[in-house]
N, C-alpha and C. Protein backbone atom coordinates (compact mmCIF):
# COMPACT_ATOMS: atom_id res chain seq x y z
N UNK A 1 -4.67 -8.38 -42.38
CA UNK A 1 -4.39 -7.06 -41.89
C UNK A 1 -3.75 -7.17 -40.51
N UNK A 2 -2.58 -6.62 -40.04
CA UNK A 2 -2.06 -6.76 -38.98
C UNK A 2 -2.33 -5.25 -38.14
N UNK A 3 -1.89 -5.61 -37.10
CA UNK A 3 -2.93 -5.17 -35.94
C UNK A 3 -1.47 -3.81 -35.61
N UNK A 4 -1.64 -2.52 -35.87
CA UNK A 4 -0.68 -1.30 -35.56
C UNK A 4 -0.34 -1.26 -34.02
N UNK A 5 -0.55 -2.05 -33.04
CA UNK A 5 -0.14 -2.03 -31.68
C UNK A 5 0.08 -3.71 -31.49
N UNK A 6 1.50 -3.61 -30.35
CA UNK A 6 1.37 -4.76 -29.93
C UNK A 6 0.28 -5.29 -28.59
N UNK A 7 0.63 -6.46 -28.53
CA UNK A 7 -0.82 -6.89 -27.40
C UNK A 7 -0.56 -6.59 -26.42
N UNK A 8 -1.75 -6.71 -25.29
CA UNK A 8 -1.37 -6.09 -24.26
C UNK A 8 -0.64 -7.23 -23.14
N UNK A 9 -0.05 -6.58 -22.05
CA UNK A 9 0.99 -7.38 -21.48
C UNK A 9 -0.20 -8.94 -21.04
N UNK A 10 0.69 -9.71 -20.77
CA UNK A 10 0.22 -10.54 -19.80
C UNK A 10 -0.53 -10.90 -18.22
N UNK A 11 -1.32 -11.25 -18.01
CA UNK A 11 -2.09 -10.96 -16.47
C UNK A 11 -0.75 -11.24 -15.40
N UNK A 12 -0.90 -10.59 -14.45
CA UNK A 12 0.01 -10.75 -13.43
C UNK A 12 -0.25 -12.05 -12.49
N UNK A 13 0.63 -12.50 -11.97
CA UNK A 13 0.37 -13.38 -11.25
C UNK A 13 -0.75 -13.98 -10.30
N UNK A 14 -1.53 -14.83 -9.85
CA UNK A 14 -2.38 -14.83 -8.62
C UNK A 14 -1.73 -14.65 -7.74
N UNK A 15 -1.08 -14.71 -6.99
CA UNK A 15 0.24 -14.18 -5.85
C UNK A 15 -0.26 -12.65 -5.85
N UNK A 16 -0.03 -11.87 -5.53
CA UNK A 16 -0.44 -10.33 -5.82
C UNK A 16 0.01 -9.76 -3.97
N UNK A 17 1.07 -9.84 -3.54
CA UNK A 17 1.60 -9.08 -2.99
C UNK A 17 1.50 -8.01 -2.71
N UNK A 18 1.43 -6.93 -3.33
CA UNK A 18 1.14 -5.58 -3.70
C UNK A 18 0.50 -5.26 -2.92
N UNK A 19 -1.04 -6.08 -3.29
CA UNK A 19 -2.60 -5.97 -2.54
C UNK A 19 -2.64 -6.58 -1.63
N UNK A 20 -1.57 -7.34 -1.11
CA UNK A 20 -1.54 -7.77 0.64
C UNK A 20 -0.94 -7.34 1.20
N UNK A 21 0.24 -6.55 0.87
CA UNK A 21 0.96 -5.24 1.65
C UNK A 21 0.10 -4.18 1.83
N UNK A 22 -0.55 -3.42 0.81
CA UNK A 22 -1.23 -2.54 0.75
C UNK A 22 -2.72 -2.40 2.16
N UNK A 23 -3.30 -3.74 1.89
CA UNK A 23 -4.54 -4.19 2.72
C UNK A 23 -3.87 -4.04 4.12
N UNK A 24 -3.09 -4.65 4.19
CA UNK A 24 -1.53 -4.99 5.65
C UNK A 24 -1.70 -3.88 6.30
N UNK A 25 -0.85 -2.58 5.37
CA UNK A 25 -0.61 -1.69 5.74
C UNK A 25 -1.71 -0.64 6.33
N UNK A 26 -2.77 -0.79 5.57
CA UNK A 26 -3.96 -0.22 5.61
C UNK A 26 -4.75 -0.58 7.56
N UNK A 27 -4.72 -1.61 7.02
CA UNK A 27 -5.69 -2.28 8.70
C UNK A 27 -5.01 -1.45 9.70
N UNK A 28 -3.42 -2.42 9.45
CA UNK A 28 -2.63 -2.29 11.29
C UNK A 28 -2.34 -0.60 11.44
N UNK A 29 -1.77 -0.09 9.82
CA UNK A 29 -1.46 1.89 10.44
C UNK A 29 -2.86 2.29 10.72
N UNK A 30 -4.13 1.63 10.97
CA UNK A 30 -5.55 2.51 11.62
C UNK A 30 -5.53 1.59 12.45
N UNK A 31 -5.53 0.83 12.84
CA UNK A 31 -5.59 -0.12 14.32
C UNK A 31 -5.06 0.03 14.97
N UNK A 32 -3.65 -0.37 14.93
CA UNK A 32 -2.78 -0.44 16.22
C UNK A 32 -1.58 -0.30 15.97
N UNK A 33 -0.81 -0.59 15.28
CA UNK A 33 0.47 -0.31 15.00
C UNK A 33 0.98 0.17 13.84
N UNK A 34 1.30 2.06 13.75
CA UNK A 34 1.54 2.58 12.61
C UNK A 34 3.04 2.03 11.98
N UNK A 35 3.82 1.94 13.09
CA UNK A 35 5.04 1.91 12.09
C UNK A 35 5.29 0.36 11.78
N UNK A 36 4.41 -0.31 12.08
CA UNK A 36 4.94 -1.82 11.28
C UNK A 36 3.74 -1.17 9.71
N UNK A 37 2.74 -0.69 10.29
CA UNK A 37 1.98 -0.53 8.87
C UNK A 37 2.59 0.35 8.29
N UNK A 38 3.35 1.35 7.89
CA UNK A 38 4.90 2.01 7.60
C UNK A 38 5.27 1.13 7.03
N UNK A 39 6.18 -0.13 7.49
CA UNK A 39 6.62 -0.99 6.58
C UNK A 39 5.77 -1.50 5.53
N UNK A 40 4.86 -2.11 6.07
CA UNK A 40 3.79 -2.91 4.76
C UNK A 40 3.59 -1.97 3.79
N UNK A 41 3.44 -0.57 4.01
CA UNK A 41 3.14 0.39 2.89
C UNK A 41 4.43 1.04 1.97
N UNK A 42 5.27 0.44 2.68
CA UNK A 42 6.65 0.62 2.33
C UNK A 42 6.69 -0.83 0.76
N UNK A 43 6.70 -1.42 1.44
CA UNK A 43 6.66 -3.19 0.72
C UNK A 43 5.38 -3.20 -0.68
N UNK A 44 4.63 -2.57 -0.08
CA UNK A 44 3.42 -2.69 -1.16
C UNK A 44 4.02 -1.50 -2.05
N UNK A 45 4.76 -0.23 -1.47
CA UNK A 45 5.49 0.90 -2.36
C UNK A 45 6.00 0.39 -3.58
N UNK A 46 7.08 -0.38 -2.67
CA UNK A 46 7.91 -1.46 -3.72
C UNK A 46 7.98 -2.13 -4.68
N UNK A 47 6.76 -3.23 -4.39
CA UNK A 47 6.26 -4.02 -5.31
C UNK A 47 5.45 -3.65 -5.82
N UNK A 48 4.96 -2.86 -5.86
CA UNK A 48 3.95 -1.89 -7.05
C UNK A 48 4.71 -1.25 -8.15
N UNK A 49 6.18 -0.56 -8.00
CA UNK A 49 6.58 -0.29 -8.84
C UNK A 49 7.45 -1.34 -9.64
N UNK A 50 8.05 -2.34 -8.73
CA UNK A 50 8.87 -3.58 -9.63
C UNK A 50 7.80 -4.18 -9.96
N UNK A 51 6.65 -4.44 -10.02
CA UNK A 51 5.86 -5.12 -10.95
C UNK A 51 4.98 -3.91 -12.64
N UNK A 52 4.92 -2.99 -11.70
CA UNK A 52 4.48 -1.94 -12.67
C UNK A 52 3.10 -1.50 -12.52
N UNK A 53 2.90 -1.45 -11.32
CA UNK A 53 1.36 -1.08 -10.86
C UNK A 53 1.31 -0.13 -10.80
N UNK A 54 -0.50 0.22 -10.20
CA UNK A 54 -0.29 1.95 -9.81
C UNK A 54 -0.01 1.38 -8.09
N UNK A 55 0.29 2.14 -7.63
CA UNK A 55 0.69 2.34 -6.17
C UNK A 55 -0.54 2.97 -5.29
N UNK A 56 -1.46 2.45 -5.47
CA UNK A 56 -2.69 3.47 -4.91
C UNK A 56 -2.61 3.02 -3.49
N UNK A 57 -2.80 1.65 -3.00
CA UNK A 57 -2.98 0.84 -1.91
C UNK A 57 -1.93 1.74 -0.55
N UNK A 58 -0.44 1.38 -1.58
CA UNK A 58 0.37 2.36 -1.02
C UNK A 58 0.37 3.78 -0.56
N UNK A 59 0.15 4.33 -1.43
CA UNK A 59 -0.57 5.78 -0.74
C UNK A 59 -1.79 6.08 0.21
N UNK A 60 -2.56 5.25 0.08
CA UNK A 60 -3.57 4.86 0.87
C UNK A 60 -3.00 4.52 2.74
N UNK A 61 -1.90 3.50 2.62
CA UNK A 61 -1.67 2.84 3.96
C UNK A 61 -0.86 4.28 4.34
N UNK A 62 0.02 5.10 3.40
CA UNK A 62 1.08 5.79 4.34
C UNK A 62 0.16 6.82 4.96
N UNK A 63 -1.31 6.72 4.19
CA UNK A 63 -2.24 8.14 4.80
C UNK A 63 -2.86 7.55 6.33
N UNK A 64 -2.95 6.30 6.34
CA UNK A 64 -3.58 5.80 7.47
C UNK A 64 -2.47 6.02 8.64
N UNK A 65 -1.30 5.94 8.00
CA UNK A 65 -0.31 5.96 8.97
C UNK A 65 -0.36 7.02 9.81
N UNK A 66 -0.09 7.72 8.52
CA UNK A 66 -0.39 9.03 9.05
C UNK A 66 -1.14 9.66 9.82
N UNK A 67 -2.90 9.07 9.76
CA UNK A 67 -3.38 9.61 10.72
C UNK A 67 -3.57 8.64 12.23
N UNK A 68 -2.81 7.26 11.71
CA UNK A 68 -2.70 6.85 13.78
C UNK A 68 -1.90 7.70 14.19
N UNK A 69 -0.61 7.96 13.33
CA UNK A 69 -0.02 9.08 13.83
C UNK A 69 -0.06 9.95 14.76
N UNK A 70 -1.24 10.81 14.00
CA UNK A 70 -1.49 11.96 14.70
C UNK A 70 -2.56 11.45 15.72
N UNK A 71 -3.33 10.43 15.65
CA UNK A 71 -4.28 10.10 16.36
C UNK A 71 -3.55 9.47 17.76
N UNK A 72 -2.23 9.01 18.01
CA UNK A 72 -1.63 8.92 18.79
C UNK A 72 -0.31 9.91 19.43
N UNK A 73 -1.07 11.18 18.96
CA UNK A 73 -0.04 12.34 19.93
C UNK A 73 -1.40 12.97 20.53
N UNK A 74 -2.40 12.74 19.67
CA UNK A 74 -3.85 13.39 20.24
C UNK A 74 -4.32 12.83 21.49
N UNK A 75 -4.23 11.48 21.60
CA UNK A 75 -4.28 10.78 22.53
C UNK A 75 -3.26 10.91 23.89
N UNK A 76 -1.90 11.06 23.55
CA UNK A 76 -0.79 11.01 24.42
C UNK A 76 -0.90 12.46 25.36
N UNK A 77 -1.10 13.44 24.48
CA UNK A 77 -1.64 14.86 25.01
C UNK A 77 -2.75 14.93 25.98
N UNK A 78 -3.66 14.22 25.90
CA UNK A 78 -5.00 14.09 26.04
C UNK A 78 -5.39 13.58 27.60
N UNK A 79 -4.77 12.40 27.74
CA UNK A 79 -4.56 11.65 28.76
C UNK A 79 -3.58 12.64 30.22
């Protein structure tokens, strides 16, 4: 009896990029530097979709960005 679906894809690489852009992006846009973490969340954007991921990591870092962001006009005002 053969099987009505084909199999499922193959595991992705150990390399996993994605999840070290993503992590990247995550730390430095809440630490200290949003717009390099901008890029990493940019990069993890990327390679989430040329590999075929979900992009969660990514959405995740551009929100952190987002709020050093604002956490650094809050500050600039403030002072």
């Amino acid at each position: 009896m053969s099987e009505p679906y084909p199999p499922p894809p193959a595991a992705a690489p150990s390399n996993d990029r994605t999840t070290l852009w993503g992590v990247l992006g995550i730390v430095i846009g809440l630490i200290c530097c949003w717009p390099l973490g901008l890029v990493f969340a940019f990069l993890s954007f990327r390679d989430a979709r040329r590999v075929g991921k979900q992009p969660t990591l990514a959405y995740i870092a551009f929100a952190c960005c987002a709020i050093g962001i604002v956490w650094n006009i809050i500050y600039a005002f403030r002072r």
